[in-house]
Protein backbone atom coordinates (compact mmCIF):
# COMPACT_ATOMS: atom_id res chain seq x y z
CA UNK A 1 2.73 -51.55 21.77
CA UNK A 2 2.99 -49.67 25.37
CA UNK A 3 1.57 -46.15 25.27
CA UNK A 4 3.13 -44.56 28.05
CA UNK A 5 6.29 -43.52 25.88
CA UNK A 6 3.85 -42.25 23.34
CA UNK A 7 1.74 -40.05 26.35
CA UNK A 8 5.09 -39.25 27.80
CA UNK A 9 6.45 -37.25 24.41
CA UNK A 10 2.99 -35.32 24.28
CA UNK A 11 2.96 -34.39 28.00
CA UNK A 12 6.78 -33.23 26.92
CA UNK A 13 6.13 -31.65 23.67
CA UNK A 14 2.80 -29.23 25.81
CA UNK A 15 5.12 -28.53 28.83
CA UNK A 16 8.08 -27.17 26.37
CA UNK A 17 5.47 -25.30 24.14
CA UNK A 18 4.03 -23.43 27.59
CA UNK A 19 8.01 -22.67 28.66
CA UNK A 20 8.59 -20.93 25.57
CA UNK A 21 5.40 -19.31 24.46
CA UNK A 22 5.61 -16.31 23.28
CA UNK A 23 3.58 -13.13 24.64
CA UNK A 24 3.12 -11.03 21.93
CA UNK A 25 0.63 -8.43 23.73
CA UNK A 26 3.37 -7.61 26.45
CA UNK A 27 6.20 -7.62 24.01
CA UNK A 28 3.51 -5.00 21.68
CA UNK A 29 3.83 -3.00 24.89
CA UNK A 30 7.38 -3.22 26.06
CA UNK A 31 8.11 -2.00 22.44
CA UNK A 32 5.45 0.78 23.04
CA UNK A 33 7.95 2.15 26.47
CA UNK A 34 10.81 2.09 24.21
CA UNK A 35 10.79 5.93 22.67
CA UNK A 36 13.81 4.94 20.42
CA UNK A 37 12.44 1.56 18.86
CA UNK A 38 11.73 1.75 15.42
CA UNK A 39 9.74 -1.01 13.13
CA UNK A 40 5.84 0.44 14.75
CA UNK A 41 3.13 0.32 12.50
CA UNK A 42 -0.43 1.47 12.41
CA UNK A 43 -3.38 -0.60 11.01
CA UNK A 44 -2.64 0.46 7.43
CA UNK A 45 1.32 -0.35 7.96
CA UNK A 46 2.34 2.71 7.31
CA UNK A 47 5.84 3.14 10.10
CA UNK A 48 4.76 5.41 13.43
CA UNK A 49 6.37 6.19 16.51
CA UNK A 50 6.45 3.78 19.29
CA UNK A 51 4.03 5.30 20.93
CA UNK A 52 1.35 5.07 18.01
CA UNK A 53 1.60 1.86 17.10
CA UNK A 54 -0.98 -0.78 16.92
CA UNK A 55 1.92 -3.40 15.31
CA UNK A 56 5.07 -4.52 14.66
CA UNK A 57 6.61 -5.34 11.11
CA UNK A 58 7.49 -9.16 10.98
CA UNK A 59 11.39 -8.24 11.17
CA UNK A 60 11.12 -5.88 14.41
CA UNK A 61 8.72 -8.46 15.91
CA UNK A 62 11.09 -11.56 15.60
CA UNK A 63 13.73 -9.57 16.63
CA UNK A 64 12.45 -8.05 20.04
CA UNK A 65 9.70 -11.13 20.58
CA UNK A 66 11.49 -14.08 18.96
CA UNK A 67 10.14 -16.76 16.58
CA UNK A 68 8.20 -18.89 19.44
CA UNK A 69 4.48 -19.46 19.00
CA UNK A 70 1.70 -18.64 21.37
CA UNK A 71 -0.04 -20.99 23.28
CA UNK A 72 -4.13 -21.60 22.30
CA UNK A 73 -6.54 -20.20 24.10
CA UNK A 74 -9.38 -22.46 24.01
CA UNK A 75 -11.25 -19.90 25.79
CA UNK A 76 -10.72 -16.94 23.15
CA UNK A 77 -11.67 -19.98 20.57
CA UNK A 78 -14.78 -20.97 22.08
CA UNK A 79 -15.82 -17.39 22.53
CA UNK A 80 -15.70 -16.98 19.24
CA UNK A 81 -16.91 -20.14 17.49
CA UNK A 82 -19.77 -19.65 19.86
CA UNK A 83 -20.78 -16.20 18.83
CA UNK A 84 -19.66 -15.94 15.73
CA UNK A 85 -19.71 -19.66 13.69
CA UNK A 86 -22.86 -21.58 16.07
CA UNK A 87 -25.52 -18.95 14.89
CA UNK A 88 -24.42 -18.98 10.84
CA UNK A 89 -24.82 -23.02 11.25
CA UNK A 90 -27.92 -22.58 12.90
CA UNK A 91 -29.44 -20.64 9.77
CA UNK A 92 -28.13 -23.01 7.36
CA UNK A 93 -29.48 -25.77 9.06
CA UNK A 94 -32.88 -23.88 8.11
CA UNK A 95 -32.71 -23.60 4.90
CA UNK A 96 -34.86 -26.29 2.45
CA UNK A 97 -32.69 -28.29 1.06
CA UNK A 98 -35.29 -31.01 -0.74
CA UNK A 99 -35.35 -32.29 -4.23
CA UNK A 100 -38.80 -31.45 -4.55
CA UNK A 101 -39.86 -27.56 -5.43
CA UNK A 102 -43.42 -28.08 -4.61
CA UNK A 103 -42.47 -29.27 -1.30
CA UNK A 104 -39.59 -26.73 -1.20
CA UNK A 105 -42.21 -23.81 -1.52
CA UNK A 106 -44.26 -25.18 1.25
CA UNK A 107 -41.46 -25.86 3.35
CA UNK A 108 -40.05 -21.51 3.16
């Protein structure tokens, strides 16, 4: 089996998912400018003015953002797993987790 044709449809599949990413931060802010737009909503969803809001309901967002995805950000990500995930792991890894309670007592 020759893998180019294989590395050639993923190379294809990344470039079209970067050409029509969605920004969802500047399209939160172009809808911000707009003084007539209507579908804003604050972190409870209850509806605000444009100006207010910290959201979008899910119609008013496909309508004025579309229905793309947004690319990953493996740097957000890592960010995150680091500072967030790594240090929970870290304390589990602590904890005794032997068969034996007399060793499990002089293990704490």
């Amino acid at each position: 089996m020759n893998p180019t044709p294989t590395r050639a449809l993923f190379l294809l599949l990344f470039f079209s998912s970067l050409a029509t990413a969605a920004d969802f931060a500047q399209c939160l802010e172009d809808f911000k400018q707009d003084p007539s737009a209507v579908g804003g909503v604050d972190f409870h969803g209850q509806p605000v003015s444009p100006a207010q809001a910290v959201g979008l309901t899910y119609r008013t967002c496909t309508a004025r953002c579309g229905t793309d995805s947004e690319p990953f950000n493996w740097r957000m990500f890592a960010q995150l797993f680091v500072t967030w995930l790594l240090p929970w792991l870290a304390l589990l890894s602590q904890l005794p987790f032997g068969s034996d309670r007399v060793n499990d007592f002089v293990s704490g």
